[in-house]
Each structure stands twice: as structure tokens, then as C-alpha cells.
Protein backbone atom coordinates (compact mmCIF):
# COMPACT_ATOMS: atom_id res chain seq x y z
CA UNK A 1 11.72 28.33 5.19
CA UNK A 2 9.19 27.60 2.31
CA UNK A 3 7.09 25.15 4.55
CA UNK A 4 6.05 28.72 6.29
CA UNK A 5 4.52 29.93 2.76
CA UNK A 6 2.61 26.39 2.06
CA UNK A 7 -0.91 26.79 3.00
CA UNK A 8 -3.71 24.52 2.35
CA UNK A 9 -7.41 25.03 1.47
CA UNK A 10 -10.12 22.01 1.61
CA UNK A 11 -12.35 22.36 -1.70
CA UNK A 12 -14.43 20.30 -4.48
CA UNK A 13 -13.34 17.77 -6.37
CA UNK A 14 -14.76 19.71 -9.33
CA UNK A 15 -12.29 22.29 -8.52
CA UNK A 16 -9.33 20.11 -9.42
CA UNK A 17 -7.18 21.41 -12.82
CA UNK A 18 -6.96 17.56 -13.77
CA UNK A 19 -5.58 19.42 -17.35
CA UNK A 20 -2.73 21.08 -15.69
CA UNK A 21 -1.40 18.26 -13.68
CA UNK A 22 1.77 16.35 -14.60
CA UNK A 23 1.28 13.18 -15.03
CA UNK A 24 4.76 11.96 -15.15
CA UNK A 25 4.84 12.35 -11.00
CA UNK A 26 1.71 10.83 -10.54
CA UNK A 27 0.61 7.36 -9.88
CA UNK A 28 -3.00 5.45 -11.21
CA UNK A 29 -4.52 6.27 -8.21
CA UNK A 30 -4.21 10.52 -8.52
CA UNK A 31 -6.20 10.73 -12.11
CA UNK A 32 -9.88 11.77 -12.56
CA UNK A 33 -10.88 8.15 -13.65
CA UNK A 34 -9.67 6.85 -10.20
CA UNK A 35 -11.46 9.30 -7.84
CA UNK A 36 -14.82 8.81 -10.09
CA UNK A 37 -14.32 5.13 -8.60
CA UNK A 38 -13.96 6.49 -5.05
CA UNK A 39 -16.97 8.38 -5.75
CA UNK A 40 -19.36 5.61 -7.44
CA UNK A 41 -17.32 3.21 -4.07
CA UNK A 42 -19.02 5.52 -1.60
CA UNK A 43 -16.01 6.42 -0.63
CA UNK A 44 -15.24 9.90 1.06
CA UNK A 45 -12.63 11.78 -1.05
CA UNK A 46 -11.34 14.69 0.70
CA UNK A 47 -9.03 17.91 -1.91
CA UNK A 48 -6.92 20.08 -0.25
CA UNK A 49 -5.41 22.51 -2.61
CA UNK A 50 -1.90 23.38 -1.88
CA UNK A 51 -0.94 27.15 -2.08
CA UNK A 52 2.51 28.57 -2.42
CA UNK A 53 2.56 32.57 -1.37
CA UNK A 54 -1.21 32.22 -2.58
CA UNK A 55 -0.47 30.76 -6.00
CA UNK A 56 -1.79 27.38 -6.08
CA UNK A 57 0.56 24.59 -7.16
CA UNK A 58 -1.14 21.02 -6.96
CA UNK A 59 -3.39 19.47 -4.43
CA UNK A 60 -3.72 16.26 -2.06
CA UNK A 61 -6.39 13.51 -2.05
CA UNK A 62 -7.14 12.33 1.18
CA UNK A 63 -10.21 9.56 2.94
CA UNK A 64 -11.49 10.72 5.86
CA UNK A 65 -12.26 8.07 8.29
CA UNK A 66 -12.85 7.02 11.83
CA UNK A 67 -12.24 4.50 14.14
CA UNK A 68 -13.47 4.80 17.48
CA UNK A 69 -12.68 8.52 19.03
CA UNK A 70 -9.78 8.71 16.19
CA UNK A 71 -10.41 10.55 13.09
CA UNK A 72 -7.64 9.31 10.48
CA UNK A 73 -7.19 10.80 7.06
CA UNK A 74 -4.46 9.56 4.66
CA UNK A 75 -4.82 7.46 0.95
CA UNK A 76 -7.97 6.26 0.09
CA UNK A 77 -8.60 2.19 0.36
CA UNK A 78 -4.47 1.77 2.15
CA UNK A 79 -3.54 -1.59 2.54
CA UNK A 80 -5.87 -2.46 -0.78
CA UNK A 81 -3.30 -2.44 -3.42
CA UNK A 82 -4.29 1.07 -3.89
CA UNK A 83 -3.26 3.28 -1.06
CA UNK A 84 -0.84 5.58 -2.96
CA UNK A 85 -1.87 9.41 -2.41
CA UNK A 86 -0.17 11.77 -1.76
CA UNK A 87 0.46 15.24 -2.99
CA UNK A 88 -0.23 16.06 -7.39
CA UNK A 89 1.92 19.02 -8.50
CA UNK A 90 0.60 21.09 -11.48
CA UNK A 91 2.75 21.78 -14.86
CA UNK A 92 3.11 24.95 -13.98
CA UNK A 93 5.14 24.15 -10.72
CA UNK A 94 7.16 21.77 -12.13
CA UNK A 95 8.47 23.61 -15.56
CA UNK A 96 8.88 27.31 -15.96
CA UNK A 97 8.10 28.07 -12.58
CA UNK A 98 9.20 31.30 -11.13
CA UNK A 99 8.05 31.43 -7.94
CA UNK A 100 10.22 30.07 -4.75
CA UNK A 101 12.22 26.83 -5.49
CA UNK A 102 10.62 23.77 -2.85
CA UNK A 103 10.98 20.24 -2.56
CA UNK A 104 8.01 17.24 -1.53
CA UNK A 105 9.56 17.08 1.77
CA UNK A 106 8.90 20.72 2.86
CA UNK A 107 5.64 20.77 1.84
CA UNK A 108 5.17 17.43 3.40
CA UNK A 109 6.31 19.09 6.71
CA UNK A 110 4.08 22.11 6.32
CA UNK A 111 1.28 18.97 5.47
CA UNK A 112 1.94 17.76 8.35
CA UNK A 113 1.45 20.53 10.54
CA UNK A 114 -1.66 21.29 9.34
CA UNK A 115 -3.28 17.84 9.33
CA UNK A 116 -2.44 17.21 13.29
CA UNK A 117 -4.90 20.41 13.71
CA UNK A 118 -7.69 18.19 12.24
CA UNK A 119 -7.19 14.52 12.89
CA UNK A 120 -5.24 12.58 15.65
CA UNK A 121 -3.57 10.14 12.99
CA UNK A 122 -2.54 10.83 9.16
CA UNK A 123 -0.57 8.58 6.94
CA UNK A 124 0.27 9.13 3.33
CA UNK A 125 2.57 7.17 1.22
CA UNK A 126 3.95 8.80 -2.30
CA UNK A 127 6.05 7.68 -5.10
CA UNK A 128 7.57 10.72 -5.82
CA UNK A 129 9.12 10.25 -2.12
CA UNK A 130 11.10 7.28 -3.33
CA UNK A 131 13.65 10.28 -4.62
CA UNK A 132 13.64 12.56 -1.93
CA UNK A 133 16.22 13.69 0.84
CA UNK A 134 14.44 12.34 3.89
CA UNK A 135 16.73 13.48 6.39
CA UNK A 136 15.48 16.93 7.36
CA UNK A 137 14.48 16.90 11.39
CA UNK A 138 11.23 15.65 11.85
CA UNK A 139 8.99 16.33 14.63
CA UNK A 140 9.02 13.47 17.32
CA UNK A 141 4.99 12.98 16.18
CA UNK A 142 6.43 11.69 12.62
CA UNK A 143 7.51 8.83 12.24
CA UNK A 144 8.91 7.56 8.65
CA UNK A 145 9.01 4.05 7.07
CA UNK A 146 9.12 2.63 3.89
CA UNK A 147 7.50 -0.69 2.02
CA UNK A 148 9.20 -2.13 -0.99
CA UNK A 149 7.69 -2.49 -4.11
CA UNK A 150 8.33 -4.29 -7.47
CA UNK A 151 8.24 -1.66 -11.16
CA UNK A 152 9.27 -2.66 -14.59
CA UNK A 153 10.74 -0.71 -16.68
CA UNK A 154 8.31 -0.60 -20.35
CA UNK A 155 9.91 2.05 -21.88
CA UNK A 156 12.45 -0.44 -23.41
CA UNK A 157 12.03 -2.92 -26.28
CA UNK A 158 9.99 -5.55 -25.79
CA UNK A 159 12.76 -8.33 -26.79
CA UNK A 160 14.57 -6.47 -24.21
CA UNK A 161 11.74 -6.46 -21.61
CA UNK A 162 11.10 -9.97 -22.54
CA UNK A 163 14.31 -11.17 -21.74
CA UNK A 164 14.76 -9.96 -18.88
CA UNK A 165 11.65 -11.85 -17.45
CA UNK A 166 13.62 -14.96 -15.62
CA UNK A 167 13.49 -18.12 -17.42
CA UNK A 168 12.01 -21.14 -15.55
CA UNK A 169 9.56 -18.86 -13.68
CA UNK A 170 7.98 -16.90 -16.74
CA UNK A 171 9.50 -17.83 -19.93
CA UNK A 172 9.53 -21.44 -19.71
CA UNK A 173 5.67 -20.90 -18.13
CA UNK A 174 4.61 -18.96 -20.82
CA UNK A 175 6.01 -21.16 -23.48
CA UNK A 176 3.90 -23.92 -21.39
CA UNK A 177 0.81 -22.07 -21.64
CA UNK A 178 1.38 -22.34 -25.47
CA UNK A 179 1.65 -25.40 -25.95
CA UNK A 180 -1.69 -25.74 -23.98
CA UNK A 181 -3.38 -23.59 -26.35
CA UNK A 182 -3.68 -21.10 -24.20
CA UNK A 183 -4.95 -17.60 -25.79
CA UNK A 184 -5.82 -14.36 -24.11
CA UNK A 185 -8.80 -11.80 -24.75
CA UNK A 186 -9.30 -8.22 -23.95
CA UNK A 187 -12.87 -7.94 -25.19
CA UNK A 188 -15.11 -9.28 -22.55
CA UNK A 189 -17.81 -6.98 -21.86
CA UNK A 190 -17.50 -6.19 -18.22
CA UNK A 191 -20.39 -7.22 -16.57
CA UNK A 192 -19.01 -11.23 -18.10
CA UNK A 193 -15.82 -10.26 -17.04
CA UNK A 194 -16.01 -9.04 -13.20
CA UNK A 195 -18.56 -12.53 -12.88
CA UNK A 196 -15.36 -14.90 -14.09
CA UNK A 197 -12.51 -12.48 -12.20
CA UNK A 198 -14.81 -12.78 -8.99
CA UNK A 199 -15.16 -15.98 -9.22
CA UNK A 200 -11.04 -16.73 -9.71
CA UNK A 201 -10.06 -14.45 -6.83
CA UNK A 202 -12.51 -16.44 -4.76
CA UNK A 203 -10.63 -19.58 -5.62
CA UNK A 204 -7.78 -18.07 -4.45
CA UNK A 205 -8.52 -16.78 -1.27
CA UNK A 206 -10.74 -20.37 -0.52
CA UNK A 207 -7.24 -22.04 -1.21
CA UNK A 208 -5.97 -20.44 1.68
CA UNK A 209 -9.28 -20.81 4.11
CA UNK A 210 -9.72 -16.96 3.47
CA UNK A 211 -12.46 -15.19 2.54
CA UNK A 212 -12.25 -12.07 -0.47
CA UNK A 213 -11.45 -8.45 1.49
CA UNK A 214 -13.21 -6.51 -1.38
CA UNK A 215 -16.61 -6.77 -2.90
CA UNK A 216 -17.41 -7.97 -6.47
CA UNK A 217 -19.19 -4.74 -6.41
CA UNK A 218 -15.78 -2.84 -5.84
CA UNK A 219 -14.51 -4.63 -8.94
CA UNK A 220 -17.30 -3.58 -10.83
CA UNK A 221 -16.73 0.00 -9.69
CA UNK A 222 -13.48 -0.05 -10.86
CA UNK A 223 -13.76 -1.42 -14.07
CA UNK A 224 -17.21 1.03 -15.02
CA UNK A 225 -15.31 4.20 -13.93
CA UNK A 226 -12.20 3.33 -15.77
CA UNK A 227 -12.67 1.72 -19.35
CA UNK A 228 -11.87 1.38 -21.74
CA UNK A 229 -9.26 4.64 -21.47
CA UNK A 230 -7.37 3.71 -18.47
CA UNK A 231 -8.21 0.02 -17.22
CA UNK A 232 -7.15 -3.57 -19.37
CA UNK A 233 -9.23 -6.32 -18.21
CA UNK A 234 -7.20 -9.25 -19.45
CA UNK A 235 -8.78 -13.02 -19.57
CA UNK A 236 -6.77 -16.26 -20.19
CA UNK A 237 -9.30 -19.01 -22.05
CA UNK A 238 -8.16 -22.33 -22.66
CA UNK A 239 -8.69 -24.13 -26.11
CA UNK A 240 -12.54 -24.48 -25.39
CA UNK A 241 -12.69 -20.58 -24.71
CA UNK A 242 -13.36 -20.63 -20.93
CA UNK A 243 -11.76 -18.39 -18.60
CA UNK A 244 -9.61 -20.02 -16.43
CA UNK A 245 -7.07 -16.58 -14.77
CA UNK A 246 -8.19 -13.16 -15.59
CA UNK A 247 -6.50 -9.77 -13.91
CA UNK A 248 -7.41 -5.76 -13.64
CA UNK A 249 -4.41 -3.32 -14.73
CA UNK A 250 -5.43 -0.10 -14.21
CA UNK A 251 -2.97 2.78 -16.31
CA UNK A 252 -2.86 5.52 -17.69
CA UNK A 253 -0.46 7.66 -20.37
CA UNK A 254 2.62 7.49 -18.11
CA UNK A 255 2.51 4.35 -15.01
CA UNK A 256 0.33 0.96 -14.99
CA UNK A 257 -0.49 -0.85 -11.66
CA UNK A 258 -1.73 -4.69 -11.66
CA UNK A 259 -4.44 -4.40 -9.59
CA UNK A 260 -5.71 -7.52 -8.97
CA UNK A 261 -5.19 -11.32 -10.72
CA UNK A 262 -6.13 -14.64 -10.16
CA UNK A 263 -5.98 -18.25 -11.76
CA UNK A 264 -8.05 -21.64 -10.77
CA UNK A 265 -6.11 -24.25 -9.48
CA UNK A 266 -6.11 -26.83 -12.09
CA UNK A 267 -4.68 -24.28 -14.30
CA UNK A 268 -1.87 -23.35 -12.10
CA UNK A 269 0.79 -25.56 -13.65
CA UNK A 270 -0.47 -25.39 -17.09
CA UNK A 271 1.26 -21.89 -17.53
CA UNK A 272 -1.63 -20.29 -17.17
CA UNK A 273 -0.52 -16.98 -14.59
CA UNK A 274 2.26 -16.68 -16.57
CA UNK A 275 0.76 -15.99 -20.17
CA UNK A 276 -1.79 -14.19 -18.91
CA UNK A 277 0.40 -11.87 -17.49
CA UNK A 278 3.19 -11.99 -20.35
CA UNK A 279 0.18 -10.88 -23.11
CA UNK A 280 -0.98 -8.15 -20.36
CA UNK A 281 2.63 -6.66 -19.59
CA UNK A 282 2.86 -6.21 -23.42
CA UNK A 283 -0.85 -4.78 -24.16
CA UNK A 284 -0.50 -2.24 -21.46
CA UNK A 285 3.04 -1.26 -23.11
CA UNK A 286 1.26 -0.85 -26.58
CA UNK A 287 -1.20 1.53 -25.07
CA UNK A 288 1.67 3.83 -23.46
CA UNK A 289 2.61 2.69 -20.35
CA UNK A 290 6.08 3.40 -19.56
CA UNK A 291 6.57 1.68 -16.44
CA UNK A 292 4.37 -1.14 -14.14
CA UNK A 293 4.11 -1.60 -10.30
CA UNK A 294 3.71 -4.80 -8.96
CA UNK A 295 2.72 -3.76 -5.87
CA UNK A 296 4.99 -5.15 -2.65
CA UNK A 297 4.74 -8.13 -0.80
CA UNK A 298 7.11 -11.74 -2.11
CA UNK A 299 10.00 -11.82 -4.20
CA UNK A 300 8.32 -13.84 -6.93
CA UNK A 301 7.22 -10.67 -8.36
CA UNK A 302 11.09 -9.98 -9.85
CA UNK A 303 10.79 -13.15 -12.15
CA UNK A 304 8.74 -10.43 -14.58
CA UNK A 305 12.20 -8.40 -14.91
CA UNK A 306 10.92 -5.97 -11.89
CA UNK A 307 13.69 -4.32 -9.62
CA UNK A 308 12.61 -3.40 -6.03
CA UNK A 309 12.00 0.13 -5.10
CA UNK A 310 11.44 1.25 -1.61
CA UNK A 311 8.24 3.74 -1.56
CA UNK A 312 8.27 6.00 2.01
CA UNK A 313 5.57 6.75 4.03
CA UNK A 314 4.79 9.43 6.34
CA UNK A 315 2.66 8.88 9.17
CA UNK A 316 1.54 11.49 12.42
CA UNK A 317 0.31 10.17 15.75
CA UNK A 318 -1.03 12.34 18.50
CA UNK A 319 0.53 11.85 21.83
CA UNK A 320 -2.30 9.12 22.75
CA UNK A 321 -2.42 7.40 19.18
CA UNK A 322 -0.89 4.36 20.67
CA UNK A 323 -4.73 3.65 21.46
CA UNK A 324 -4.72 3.29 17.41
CA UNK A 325 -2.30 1.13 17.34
CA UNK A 326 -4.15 -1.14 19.81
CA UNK A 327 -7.66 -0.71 18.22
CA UNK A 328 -6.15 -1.22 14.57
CA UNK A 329 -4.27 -4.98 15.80
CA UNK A 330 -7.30 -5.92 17.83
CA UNK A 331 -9.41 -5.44 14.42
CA UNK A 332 -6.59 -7.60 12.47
CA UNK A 333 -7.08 -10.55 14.75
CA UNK A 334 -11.10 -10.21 15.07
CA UNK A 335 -11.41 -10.67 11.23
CA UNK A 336 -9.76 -13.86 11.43
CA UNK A 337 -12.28 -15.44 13.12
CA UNK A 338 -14.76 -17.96 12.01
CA UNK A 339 -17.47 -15.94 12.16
CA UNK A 340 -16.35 -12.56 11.33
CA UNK A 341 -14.95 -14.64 8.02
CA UNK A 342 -19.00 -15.20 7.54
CA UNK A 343 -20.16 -11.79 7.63
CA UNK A 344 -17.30 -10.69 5.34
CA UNK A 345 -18.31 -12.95 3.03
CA UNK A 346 -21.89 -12.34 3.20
CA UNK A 347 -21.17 -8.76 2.61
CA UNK A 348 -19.20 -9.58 0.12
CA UNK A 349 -22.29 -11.54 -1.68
């Protein structure tokens, strides 16, 4: 079996062939740019290097946290939008490879194995999974689920891609935001830029009596360790040139991922969202993009020509993890409350 030949060996993130690796099999989140934002985010990026009979073939990002007694690795920030991981494979083991033929799911299993030496829960969830025979006996410690998400297809025309963006929803929208005088801009310097964004995702979230989840320093992070190569910071200004919706796509040569957006209220049903987007979807196209992810969550997200894609993830519990279960829903309800609300929004500030 070749999950008895995979070995893995922790090392530096300087170590990493980020020349060698294919980037058609990789998301946003497994590119240099990205884990120099995990770095400047204080964030605890952890490289195994994955070894076939000694010859090394790719590697795996992991965070390394804890909660309680519970040390958990798996994708750095989940639940953020950004919790895709999971393993990078270089060129060399994906074209004119001659060593033993493998798929993702055996070295997944061999993964597996060795992370339950080192942490009592793992989860990882990874595109390239989306494609794979998941049916090979898993130990009863593994369990396997999978979240759908939303991608469009850019590789196609844009009157094609255009088209198929649904009519009343988008087109009719974005036609709207026209006639407003609506314009878009890509050339705020970012400092301006994360100030207005901020300030429109905390619009959103007030709507909704919530407080923002992420810092304004996070966005910051993001948009520093990324531009102008691999981020579009997109702003929609109305015909006195103030922002009124702005988003964060973060791309690069192959895959784009809208990271965050947001529009103020009285702009809403002015066509705003939609044109913002619509100029954004077409930008990130022009710069080589050949497919977007939405993310998952609501069905609106189809009405930009998106078909759903079901992403799997893999997850290990040790035999008492169900106290992780407990801890992680206790925490879920605690941060709804009044006061926890506060402090998350004082930290926030």
C-alpha cells in the first residue's frame, strides 16, 4: 500500500519549493503571498513536507492551536472564508513522475495516521478532494463530510460569462447601478481603502445586531502581504466619488476567492453589490484567473453564473474528542452574548 511509503517531516517555511509547486491544484490560500499574511497575522503556520520512498513530493500547511487540554491542527483561520489547506503537490509529482503511482486519499490516510500521534483533533478540508474516490475504509476515528461551495467558471468569454449571470438578480442590478452613475476604482491606496471596507463590513454586521469576527488589522494584513500581484481591492463610488461597497479578491495565476464584500444600506437597492461585483468578476479575469469561489453558505451566490461544488473534509477525533465538541458549541453560544459582543468589538478597535 503506498500510504506505508508516505512519511512526513515538520520543517521551515523557508524550506518550501514555492517554484516547483503546481499551481493548477492549489487554492489562494497555499501560495507564498498567503502564508506571509499568516506570518505578519501572528498566526502559527506549521510545514510538513511529504516524502514518498524519501523523495519529497509536496507539503501540508497546518495552524497549530489549542483549546483547553486539546491540541488541534488543521487549515489556518477555518470557518473565516479561508480555511482551505490541505496537501500542495510539486510539478515533479504530478507530470513525468516515475516513482510509485498514488492518489490524495492515500496520502490523506497515511496523514492521518501520523497527525493522531501529535494532536487529539485534526481537520483539513481540500479542493483537490472534490475529485477523489472517497470510499476507501476509513478508520472509525475519521469521520468525512463535505460543505458546498459556489465557483465560476472564467476561462470562458466574457459575453458568455456575462450571460450566464441571472437576470433580475445581477444583470438588471448592474444595469441599475448605471444608470446611478455608479463607477468602480481599483486604485485606492490601501491604507484609504481598508478605512472605507472596514467601515462597510461594519454596517453590515450592525444590520444584523452583530459585531465584525475579524480585525481591521487582519484586513490590513491581507491586503499589505498580497498587492498588488495577487489581491484586487475593488471600490464602488457613486457620482460624487465616495465609496459606498468595496470587496477583497484575493488570486493568483490559476483560482480567485472573494474574500470579503460589503455595501451601506442606502446603496443596497441602487445596484450597488451588483456592479461592484460585475466590474470585479471581470478585472480578476483580465489578470488570469481562470475560475472564482464564492465561498459556501446561501443560494444567492448562483445568480453570478456559479454552479455548486461540494468540497470534503477530513476530520480525526481521539476517543474522548467529544469533550471538543462540547467546548467548541459552548464557545459558539458565549460569543453571542451582550457582553462578549463588547469585548469583540473592542478588540476589534
Amino acid at each position: 500500500m503506498i500510504a506505508d511509503n508516505l512519511t512526513f517531516l515538520q520543517t521551515d517555511l523557508d524550506k518550501i519549493r514555492w517554484e516547483e509547486v503546481n499551481y493548477s491544484t492549489v487554492s489562494v490560500f497555499q501560495t507564498s503571498g498567503w502564508v506571509n499574511y499568516l506570518g505578519k497575522a501572528g498566526i502559527k503556520v506549521r510545514v510538513e513536507v511529504i516524502l514518498l520512498e524519501e523523495e519529497e513530493i509536496g507539503f501540508i500547511l497546518f495552524s497549530e492551536r489549542r483549546l483547553g487540554f486539546l491540541k488541534h491542527l488543521g487549515s489556518p483561520l477555518p470557518g473565516t472564508g479561508t480555511g482551505f489547506g490541505g496537501i500542495v503537490l510539486y510539478e515533479t509529482a504530478t507530470s513525468g513522475y516515475a516513482g510509485p503511482t498514488f492518489s490524495i486519499s492515500e496520502i490523506y490516510l497515511s496523514l492521518m495516521r501520523y497527525a493522531s500521534k501529535r494532536a487529539s483533533y485534526f481537520s483539513i478540508t481540500d479542493l483537490n478532494l472534490a475529485g477523489e474516490n472517497l470510499d476507501t475504509e476509513w478508520p472509525d476515528s475519521i469521520k468525512i463530510t463535505s460543505k458546498q461551495h459556489y465557483f465560476l467558471d472564467l476561462s470562458r468569454e466574457w459575453d458568455e460569462i456575462y450571460r450566464s449571470f441571472k437576470d433580475k438578480s445581477c444583470r438588471y442590478e448592474y444595469r441599475k447601478g448605471l444608470k446611478n452613475g455608479l463607477s468602480v476604482s481599483f486604485g485606492l491606496d490601501i491604507s484609504s481603502f481598508i478605512t472605507h471596507h472596514f467601515k462597510h463590513i461594519s454596517n453590515v454586521y450592525n444590520r444584523k445586531g452583530l459585531v465584525p469576527t475579524f480585525s481591521r488589522n487582519r484586513l490590513q494584513y491581507i491586503a499589505e502581504s498580497l498587492y498588488p500581484d495577487n489581491v484586487l481591492l475593488g471600490v464602488c463610488l457613486n457620482e460624487n466619488k465616495e465609496p459606498v461597497a468595496s470587496c477583497i479578491i484575493v488570486f493568483n495565476e490559476y483560482c480567485a476567492f472573494l474574500t470579503t464584500a460589503a455595501c451601506l444600506d442606502l446603496w443596497l437597492g441602487k445596484g450597488a453589490n451588483e456592479f461592484l461585483m460585475v466590474q470585479c468578476i471581470q478585472e480578476v479575469r483580465n489578470r488570469g484567473a481562470k475560475k472564482m469561489e464564492f465561498g459556501g453558505g446561501m443560494k444567492y451566490k448562483e445568480k453570478y453564473g456559479t454552479v455548486p461544488l461540494h468540497i470534503p473534509t477530513i476530520e480525526y477525533s481521539a476517543s474522548y474528542n467529544p469533550d471538543y465538541e462540547v467546548l467548541k458549541s459552548a464557545f459558539r453560544k458565549i460569543r453571542k452574548r451582550p457582553l462578549v459582543k463588547t469585548l469583540i468589538r473592542w478588540i476589534n478597535n
